[in-house]
C-alpha atoms as a PDB file:
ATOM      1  CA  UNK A   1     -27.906  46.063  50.016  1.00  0.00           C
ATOM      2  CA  UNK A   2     -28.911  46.577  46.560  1.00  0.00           C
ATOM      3  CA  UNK A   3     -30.744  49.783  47.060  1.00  0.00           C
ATOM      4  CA  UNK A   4     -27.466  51.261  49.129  1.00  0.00           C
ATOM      5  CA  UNK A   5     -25.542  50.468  45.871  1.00  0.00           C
ATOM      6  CA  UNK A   6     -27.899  52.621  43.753  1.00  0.00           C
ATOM      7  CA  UNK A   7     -27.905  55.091  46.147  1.00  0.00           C
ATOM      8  CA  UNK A   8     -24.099  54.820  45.759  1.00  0.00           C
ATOM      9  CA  UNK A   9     -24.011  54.769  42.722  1.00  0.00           C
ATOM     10  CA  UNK A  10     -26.123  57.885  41.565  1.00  0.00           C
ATOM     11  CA  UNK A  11     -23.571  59.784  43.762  1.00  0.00           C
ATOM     12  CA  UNK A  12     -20.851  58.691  42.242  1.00  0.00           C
ATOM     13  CA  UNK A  13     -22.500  60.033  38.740  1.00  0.00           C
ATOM     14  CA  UNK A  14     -23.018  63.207  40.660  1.00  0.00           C
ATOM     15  CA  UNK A  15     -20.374  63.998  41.618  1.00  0.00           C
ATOM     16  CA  UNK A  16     -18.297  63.428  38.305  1.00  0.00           C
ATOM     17  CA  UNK A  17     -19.131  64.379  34.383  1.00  0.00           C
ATOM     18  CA  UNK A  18     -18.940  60.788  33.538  1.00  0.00           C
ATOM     19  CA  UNK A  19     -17.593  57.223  34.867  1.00  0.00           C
ATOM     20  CA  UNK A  20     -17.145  53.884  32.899  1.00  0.00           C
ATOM     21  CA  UNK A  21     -18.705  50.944  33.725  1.00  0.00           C
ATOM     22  CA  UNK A  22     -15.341  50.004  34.774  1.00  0.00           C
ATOM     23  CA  UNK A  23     -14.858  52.542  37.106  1.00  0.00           C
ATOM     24  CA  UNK A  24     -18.428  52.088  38.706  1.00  0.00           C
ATOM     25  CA  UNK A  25     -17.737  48.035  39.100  1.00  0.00           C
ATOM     26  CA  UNK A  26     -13.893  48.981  41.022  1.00  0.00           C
ATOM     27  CA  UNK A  27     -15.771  51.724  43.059  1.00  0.00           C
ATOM     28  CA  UNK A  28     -18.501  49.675  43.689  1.00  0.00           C
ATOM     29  CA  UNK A  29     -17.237  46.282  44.345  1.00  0.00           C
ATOM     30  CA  UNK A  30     -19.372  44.746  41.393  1.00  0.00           C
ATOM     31  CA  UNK A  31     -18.591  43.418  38.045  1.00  0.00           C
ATOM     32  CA  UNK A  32     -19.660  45.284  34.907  1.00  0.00           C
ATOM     33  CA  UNK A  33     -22.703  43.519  33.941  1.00  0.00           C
ATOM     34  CA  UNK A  34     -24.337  44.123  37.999  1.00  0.00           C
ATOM     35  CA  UNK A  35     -23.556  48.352  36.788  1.00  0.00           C
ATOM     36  CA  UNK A  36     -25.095  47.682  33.744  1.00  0.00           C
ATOM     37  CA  UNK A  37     -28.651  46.313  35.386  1.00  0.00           C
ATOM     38  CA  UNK A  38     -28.273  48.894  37.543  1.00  0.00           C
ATOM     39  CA  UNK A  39     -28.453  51.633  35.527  1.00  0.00           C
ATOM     40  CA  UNK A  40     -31.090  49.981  33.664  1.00  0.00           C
ATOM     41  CA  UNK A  41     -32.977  49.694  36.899  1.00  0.00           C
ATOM     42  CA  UNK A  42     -32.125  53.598  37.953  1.00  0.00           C
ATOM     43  CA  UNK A  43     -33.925  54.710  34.324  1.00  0.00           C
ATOM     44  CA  UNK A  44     -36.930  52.933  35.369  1.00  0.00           C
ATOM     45  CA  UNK A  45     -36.974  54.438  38.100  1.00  0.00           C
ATOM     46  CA  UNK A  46     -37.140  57.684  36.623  1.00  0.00           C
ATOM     47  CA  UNK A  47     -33.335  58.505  37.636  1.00  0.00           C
ATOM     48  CA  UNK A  48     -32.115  60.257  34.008  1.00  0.00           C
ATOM     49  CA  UNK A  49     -28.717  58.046  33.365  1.00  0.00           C
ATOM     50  CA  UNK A  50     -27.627  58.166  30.150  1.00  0.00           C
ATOM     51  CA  UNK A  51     -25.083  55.346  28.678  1.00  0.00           C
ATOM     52  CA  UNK A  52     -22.603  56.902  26.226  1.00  0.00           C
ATOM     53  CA  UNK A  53     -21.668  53.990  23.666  1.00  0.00           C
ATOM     54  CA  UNK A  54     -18.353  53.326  22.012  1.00  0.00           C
ATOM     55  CA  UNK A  55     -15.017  52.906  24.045  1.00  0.00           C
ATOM     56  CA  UNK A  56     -14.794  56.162  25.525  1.00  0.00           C
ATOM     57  CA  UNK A  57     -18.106  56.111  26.545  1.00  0.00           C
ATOM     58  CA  UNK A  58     -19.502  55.418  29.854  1.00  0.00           C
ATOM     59  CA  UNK A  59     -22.693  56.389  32.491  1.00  0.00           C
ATOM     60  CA  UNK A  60     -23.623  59.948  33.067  1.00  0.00           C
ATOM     61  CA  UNK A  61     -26.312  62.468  34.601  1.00  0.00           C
ATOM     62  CA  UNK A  62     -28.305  64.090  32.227  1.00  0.00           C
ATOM     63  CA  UNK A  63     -30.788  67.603  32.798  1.00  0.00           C
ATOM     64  CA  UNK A  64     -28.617  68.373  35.305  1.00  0.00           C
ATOM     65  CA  UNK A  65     -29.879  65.998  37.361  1.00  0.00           C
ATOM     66  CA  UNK A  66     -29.215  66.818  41.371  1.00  0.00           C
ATOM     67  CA  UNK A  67     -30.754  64.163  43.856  1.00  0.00           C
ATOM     68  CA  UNK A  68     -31.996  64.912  47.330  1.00  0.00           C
ATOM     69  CA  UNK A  69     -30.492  62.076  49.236  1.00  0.00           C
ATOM     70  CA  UNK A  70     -27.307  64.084  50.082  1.00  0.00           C
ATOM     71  CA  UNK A  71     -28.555  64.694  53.506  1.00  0.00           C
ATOM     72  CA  UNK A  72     -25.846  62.981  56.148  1.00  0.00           C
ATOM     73  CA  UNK A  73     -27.180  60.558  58.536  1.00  0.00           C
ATOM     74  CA  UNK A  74     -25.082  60.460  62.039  1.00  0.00           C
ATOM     75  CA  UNK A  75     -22.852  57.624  61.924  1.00  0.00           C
ATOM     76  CA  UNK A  76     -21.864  58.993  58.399  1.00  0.00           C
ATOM     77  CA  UNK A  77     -21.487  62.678  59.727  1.00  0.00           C
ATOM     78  CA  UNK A  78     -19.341  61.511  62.938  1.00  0.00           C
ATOM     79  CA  UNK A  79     -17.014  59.087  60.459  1.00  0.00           C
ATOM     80  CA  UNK A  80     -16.280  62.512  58.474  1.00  0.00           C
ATOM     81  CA  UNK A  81     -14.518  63.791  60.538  1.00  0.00           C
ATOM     82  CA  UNK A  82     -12.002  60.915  61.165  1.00  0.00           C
ATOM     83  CA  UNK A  83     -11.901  60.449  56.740  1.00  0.00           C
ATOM     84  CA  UNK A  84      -7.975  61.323  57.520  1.00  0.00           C
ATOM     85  CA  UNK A  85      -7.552  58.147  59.568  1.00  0.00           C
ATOM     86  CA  UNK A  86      -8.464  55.430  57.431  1.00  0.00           C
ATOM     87  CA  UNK A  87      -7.115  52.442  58.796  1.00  0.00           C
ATOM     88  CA  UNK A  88      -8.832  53.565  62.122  1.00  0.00           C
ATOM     89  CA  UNK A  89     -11.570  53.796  60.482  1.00  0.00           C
ATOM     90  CA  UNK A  90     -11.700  50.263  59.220  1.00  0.00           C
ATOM     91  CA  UNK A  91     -10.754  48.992  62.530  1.00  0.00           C
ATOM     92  CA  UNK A  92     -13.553  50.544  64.011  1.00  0.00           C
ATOM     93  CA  UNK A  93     -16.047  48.691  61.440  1.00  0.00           C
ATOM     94  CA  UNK A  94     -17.023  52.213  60.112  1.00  0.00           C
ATOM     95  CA  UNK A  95     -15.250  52.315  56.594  1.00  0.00           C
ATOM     96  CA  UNK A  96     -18.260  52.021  54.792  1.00  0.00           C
ATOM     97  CA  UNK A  97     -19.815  55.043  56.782  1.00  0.00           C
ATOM     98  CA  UNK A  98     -17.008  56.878  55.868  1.00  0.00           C
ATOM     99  CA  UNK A  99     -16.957  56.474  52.328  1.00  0.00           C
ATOM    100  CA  UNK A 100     -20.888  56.948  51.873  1.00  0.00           C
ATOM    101  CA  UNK A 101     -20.411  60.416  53.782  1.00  0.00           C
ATOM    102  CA  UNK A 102     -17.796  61.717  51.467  1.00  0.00           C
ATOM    103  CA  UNK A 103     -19.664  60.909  48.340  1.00  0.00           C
ATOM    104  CA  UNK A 104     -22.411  63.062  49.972  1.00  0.00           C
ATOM    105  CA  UNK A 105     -20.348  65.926  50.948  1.00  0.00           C
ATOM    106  CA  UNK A 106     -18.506  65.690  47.121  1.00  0.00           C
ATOM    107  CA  UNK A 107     -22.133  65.046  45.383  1.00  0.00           C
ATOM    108  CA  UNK A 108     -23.365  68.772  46.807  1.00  0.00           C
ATOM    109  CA  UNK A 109     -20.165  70.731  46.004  1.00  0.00           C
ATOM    110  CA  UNK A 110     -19.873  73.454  42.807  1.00  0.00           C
ATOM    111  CA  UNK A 111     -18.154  70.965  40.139  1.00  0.00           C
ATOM    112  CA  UNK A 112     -15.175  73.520  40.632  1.00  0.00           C
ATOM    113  CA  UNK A 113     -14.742  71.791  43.890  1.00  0.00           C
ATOM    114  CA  UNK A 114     -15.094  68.158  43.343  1.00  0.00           C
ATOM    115  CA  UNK A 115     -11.052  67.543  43.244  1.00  0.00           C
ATOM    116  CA  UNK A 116     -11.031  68.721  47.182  1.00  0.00           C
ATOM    117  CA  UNK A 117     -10.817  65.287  48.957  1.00  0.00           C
ATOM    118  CA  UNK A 118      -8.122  63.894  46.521  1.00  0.00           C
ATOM    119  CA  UNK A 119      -6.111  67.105  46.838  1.00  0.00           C
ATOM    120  CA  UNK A 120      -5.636  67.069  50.572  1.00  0.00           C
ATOM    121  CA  UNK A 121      -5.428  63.251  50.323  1.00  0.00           C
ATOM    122  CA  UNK A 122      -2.605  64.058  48.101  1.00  0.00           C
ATOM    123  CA  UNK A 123      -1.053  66.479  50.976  1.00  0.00           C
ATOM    124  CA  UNK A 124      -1.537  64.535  54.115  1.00  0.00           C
ATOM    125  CA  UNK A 125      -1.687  60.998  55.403  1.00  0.00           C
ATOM    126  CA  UNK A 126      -1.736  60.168  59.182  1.00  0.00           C
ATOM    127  CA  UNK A 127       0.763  56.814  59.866  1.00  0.00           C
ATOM    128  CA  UNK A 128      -0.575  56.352  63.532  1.00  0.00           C
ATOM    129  CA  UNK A 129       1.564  52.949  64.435  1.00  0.00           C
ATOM    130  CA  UNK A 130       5.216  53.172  65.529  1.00  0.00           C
ATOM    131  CA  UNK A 131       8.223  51.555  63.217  1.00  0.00           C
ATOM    132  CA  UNK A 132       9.197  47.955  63.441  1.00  0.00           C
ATOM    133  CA  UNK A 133       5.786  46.535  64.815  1.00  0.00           C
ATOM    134  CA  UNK A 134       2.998  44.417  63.374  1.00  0.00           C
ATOM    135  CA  UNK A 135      -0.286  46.502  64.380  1.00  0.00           C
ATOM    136  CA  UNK A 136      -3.015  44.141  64.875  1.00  0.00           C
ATOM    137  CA  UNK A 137      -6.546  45.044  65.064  1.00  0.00           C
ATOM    138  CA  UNK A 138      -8.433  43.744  68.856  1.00  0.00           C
ATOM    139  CA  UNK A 139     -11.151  41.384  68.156  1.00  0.00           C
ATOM    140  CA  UNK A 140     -13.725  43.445  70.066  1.00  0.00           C
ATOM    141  CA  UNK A 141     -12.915  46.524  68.512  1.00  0.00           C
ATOM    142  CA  UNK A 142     -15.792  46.931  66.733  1.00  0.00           C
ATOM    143  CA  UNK A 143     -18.119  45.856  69.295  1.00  0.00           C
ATOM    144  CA  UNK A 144     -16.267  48.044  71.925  1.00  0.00           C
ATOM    145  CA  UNK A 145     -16.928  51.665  68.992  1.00  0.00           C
ATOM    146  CA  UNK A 146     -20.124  50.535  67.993  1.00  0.00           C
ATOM    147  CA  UNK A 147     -20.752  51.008  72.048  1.00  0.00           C
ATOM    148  CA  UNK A 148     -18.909  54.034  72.170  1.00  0.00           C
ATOM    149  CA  UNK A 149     -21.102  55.390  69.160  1.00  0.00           C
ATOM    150  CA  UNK A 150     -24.041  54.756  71.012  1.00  0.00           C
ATOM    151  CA  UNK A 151     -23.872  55.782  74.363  1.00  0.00           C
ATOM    152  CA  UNK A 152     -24.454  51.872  75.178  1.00  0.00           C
ATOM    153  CA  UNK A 153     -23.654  50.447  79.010  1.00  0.00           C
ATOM    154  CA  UNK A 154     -20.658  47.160  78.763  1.00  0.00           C
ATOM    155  CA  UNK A 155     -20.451  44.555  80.676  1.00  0.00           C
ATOM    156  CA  UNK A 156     -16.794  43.296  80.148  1.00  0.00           C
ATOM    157  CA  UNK A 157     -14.229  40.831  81.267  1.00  0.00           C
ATOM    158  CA  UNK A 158     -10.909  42.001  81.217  1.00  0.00           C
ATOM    159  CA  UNK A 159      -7.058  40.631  81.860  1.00  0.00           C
ATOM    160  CA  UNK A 160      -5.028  41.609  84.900  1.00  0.00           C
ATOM    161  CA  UNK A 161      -1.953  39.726  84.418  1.00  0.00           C
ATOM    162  CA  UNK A 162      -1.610  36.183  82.574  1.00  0.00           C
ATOM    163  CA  UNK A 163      -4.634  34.215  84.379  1.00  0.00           C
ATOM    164  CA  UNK A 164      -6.734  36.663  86.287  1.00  0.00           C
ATOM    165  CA  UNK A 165      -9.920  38.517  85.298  1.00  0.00           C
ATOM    166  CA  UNK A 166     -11.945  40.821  86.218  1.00  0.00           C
ATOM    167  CA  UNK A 167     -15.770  41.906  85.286  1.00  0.00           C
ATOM    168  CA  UNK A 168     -16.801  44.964  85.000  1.00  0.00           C
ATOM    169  CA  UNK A 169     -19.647  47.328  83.985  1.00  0.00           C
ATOM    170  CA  UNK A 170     -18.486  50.025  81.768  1.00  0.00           C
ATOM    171  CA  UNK A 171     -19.583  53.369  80.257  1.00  0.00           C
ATOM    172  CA  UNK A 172     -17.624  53.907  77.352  1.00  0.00           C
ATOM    173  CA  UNK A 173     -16.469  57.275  76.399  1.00  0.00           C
ATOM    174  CA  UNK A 174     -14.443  57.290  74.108  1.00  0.00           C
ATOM    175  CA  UNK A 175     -11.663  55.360  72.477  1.00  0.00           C
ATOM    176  CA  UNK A 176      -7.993  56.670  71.503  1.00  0.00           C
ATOM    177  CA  UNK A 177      -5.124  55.146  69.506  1.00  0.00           C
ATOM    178  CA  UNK A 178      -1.648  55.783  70.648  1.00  0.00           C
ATOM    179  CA  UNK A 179       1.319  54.284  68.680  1.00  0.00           C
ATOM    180  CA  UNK A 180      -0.897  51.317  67.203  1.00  0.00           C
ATOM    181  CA  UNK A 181      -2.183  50.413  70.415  1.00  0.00           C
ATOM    182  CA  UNK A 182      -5.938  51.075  70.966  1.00  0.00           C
ATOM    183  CA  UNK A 183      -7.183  52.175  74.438  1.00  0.00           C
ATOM    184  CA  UNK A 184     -10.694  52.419  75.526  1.00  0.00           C
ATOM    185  CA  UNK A 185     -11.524  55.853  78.131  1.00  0.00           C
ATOM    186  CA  UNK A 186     -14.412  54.607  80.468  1.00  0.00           C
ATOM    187  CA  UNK A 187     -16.364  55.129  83.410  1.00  0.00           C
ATOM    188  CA  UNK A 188     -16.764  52.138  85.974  1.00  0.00           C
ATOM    189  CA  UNK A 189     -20.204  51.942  87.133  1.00  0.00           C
ATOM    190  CA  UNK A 190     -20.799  54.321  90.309  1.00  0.00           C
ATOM    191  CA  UNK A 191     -17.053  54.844  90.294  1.00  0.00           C
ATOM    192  CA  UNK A 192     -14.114  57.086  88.301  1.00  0.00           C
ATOM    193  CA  UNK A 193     -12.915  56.858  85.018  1.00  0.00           C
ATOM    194  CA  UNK A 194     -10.450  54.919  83.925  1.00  0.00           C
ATOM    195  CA  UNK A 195      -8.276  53.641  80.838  1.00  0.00           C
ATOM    196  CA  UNK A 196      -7.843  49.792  79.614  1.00  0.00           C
ATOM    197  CA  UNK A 197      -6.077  48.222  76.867  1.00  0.00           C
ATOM    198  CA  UNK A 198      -8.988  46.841  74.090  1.00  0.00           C
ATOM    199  CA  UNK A 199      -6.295  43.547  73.560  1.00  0.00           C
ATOM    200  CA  UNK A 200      -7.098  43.305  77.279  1.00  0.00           C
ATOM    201  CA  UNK A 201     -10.396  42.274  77.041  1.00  0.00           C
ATOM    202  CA  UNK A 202     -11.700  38.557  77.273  1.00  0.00           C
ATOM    203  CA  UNK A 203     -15.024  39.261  76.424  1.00  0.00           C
ATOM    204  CA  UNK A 204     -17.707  41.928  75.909  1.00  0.00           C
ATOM    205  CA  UNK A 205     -21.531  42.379  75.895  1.00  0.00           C
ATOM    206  CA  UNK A 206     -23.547  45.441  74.473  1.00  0.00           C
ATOM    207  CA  UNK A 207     -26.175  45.984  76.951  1.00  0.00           C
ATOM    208  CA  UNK A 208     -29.380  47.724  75.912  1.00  0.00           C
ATOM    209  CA  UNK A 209     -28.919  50.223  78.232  1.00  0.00           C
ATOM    210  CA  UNK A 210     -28.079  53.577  77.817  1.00  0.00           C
ATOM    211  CA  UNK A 211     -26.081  55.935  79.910  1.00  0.00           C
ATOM    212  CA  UNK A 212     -25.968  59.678  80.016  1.00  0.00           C
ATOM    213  CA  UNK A 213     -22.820  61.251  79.568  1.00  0.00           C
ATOM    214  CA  UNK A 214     -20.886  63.593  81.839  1.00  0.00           C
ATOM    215  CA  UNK A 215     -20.759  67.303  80.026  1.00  0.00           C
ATOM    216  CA  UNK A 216     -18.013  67.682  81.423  1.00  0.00           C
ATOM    217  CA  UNK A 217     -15.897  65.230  80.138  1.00  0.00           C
ATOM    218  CA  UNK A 218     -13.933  66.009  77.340  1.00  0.00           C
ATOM    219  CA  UNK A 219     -11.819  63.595  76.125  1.00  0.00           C
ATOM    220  CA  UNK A 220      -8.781  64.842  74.280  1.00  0.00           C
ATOM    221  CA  UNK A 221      -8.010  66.387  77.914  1.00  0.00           C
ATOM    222  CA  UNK A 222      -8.997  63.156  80.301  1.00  0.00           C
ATOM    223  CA  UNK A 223      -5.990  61.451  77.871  1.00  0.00           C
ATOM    224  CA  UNK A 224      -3.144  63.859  77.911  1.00  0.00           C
ATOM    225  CA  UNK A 225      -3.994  64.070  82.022  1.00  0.00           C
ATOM    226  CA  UNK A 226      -3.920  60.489  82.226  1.00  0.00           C
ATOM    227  CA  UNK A 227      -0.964  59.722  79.535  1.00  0.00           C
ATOM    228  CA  UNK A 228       1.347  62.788  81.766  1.00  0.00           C
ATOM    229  CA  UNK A 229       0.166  60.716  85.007  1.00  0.00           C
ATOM    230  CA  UNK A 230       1.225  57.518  83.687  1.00  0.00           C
ATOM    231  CA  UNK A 231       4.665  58.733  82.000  1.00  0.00           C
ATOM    232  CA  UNK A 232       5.136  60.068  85.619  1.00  0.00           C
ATOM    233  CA  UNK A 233       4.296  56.636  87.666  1.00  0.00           C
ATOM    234  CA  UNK A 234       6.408  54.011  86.083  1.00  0.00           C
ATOM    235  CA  UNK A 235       9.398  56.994  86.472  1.00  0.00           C
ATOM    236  CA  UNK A 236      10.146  54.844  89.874  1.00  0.00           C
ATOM    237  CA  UNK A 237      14.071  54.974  90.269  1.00  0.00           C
ATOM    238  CA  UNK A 238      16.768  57.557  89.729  1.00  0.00           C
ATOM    239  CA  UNK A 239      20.271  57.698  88.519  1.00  0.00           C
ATOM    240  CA  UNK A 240      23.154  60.141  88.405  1.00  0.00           C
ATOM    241  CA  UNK A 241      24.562  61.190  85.212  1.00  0.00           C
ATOM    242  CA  UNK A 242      27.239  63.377  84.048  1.00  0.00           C
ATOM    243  CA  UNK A 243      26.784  64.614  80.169  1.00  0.00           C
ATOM    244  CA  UNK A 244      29.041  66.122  77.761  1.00  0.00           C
ATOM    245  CA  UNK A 245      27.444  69.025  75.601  1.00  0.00           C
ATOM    246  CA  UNK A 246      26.279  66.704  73.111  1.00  0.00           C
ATOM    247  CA  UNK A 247      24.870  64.317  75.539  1.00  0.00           C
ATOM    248  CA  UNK A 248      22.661  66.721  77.096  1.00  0.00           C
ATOM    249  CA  UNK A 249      21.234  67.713  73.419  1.00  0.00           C
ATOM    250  CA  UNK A 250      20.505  64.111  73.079  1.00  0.00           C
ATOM    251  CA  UNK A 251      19.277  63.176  76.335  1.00  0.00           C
ATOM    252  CA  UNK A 252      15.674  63.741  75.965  1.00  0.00           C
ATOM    253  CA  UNK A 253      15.939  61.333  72.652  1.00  0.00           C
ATOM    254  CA  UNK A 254      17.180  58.736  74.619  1.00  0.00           C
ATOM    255  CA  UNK A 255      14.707  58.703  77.490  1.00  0.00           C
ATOM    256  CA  UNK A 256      11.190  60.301  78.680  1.00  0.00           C
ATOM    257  CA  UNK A 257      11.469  63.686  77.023  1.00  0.00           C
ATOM    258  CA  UNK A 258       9.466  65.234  79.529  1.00  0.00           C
ATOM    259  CA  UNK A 259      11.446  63.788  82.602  1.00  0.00           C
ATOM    260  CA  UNK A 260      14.715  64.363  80.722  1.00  0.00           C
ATOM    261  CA  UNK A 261      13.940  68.391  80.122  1.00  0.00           C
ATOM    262  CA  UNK A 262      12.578  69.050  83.773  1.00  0.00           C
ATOM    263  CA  UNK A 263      15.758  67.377  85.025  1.00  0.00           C
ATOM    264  CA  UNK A 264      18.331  69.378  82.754  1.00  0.00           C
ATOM    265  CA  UNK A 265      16.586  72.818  83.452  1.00  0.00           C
ATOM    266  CA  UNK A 266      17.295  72.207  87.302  1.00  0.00           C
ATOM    267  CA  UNK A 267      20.525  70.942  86.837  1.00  0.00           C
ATOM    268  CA  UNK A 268      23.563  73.059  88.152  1.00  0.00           C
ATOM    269  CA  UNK A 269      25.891  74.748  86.009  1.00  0.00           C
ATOM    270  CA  UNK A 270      28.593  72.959  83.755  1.00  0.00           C
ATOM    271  CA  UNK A 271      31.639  72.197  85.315  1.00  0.00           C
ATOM    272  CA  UNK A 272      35.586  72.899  83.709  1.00  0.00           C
ATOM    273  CA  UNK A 273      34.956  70.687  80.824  1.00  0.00           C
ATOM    274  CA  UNK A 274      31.315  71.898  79.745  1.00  0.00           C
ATOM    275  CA  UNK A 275      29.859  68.215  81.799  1.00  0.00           C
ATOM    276  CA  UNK A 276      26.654  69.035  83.661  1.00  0.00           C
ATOM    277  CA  UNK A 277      25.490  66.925  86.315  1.00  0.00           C
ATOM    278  CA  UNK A 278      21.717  65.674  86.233  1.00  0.00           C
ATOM    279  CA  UNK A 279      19.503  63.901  88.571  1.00  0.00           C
ATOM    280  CA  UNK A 280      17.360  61.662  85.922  1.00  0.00           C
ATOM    281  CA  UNK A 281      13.823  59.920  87.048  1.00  0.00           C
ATOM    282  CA  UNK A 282      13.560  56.409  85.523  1.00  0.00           C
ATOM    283  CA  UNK A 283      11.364  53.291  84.995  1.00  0.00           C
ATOM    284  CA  UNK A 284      14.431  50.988  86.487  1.00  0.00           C
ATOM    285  CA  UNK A 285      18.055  50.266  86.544  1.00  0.00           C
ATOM    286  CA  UNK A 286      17.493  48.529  83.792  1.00  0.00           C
ATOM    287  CA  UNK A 287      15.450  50.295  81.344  1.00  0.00           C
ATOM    288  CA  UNK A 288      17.844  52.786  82.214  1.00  0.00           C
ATOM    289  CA  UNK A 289      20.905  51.409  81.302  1.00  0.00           C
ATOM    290  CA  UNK A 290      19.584  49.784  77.534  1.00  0.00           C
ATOM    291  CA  UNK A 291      18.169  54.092  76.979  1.00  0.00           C
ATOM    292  CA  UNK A 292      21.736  55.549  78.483  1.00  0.00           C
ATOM    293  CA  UNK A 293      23.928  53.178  76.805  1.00  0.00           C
ATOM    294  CA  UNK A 294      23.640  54.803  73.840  1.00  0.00           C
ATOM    295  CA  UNK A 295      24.766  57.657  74.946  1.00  0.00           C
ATOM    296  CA  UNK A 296      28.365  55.991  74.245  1.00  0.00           C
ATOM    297  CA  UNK A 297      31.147  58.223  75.758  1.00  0.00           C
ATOM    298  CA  UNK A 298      28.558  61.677  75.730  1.00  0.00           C
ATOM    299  CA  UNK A 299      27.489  60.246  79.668  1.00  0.00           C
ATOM    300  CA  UNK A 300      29.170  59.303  82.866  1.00  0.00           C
ATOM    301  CA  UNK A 301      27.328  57.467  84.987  1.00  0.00           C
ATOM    302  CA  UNK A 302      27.526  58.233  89.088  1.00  0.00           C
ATOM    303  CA  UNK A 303      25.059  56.884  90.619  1.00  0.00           C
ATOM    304  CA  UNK A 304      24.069  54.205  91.707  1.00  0.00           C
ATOM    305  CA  UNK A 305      27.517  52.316  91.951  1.00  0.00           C
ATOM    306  CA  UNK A 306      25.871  49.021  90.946  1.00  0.00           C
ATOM    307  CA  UNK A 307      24.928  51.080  87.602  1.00  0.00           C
ATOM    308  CA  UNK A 308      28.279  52.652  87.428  1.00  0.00           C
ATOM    309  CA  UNK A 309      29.844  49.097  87.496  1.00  0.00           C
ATOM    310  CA  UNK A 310      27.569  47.786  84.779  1.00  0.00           C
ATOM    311  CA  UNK A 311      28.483  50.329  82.628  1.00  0.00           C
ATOM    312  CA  UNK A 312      31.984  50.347  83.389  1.00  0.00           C
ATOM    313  CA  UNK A 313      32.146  46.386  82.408  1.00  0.00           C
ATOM    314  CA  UNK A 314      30.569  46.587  79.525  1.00  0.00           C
ATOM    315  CA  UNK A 315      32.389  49.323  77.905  1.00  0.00           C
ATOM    316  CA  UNK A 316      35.678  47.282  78.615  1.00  0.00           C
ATOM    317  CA  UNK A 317      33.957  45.278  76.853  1.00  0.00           C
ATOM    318  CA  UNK A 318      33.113  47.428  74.231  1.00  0.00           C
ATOM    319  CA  UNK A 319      36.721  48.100  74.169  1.00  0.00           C
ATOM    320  CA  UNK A 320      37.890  45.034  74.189  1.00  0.00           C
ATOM    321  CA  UNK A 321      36.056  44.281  70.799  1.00  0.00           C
ATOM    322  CA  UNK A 322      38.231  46.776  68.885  1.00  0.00           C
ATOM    323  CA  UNK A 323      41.222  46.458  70.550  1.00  0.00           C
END
């Protein structure tokens, strides 16, 4: 632990003219007098740290010191490249990776160059949850990446409704988060791949064993396959609608964007009024009547006539209210 710190630490002294003892403590996670001791114990060591005295002073590099330990080990090269998701990072139990590989990559650039990472922090920040939800982090989470990282077989339990489980032996590919919600890509052993819910899972053991990946599975593509497959599936019902102008602009807003703009381009032409008439896909009567309802006045609905008389009643209703 301690020799991580001074590896940290000398880094951090790199990478920057000067730092306080302040500033190495906050970075750092220690207090003031554990810096101190360190950099007594670096100059022992032959590492040339200097201490500036007085109250602008502080810890620096002196003979243009450079050391060699910038070289990136793998977990800290593959948690580069998701530095822009931080709270994913975390999640995944590989924060720390993170942070040790961008000290690296700031330690060897010109001095010119330093500022990078806080400039494009400055410029972009990824927000992956959705509004008005909690996220919460699955338990197994970082037992399921540190799996993923290594190309290691799982043996899992996992929930299929509110008491039933099933066990499983898993090769995990890959894991993606979609609006807060973390999903695990995997391959069932001697089977196909499939997708499950991390919250899902009861339990999970690492197993020593390794398993070779498929080359040709690339994962960004196995997602949007499976995410188009299963917008498509749950799209079980249809209705009739008739839409004003606006309410065909607004349509896809309201509902499954993709189902809303395949259905509009094959709708017929407008009628008198400018009203098209659409044939819309949907998860059920009801889903579709709390999307479509707030469509207000911009939609008609035709069918089905059950649908038809639930919007009818509550728009008297409606009407009623500000009467």
């Amino acid at each position: 632990m301690r020799a991580a710190r001074l590896i940290k630490m000398v880094l951090l002294l790199q990478s920057r003219p000067s730092m306080t003892a302040a500033e190495l403590a906050r970075e750092l996670e220690v207090s003031e007098r554990t810096i101190t001791r360190d950099a007594q114990a670096l100059s022992e060591a032959g590492v040339p740290v200097y201490a500036d005295r007085g109250r602008t002073g502080g810890y620096r590099l002196i003979g243009g010191y450079r050391t060699r330990l910038t070289g990136l080990a793998r977990s800290e090269a593959e948690a580069l490249f998701l530095s822009g998701l931080p709270r994913a990072l975390r999640e995944m139990g590989l924060d720390d990776a993170a942070s040790a590989a961008r000290l690296k990559v700031s330690a060897a650039l010109l001095p010119s160059l330093r500022d990078a990472s806080d400039t494009a922090a400055q410029r972009f920040h990824l927000d992956a949850p959705g509004w008005y939800q909690e996220p919460k982090t699955p338990e197994l989470l970082p037992t399921i990446a540190e799996a993923v990282w290594d190309d290691r077989m799982l043996t899992v339990r996992y929930r299929r409704g509110h008491d039933h489980e099933v066990e499983r032996e898993l090769a995990p590919y890959g894991l993606v988060l979609k609006a807060g919600v973390w999903y695990l890509c995997a391959r069932v052993a001697g089977g196909d791949f499939r997708v499950y819910r991390i919250d899902r899972f009861a339990a999970v053991v690492v197993s020593e064993e390794r398993f070779v990946r498929d080359e040709t599975f690339v994962l960004p593509d196995f997602w949007e396959e499976r995410a188009a497959d299963f917008a498509r599936s749950i799209l079980r019902s249809e209705v009739v609608v008739r839409l004003s102008e606006s309410g065909a602009r607004r349509l896809p807003y309201a509902v499954d964007r993709a189902a809303a703009t395949e259905a509009l381009a094959v709708a017929g032409p407008p009628d008198e009024l400018g009203r098209v008439t659409v044939t819309l896909p949907v998860e059920s009567y009801e889903v579709a009547f709390s999307q479509l309802f707030s469509l207000g006045p911009e939609l008609e609905v035709l069918e089905p006539p059950a649908l038809r008389e639930r919007f009818a009643e509550a728009a008297a209703r409606t009407a009623r209210l500000y009467d």
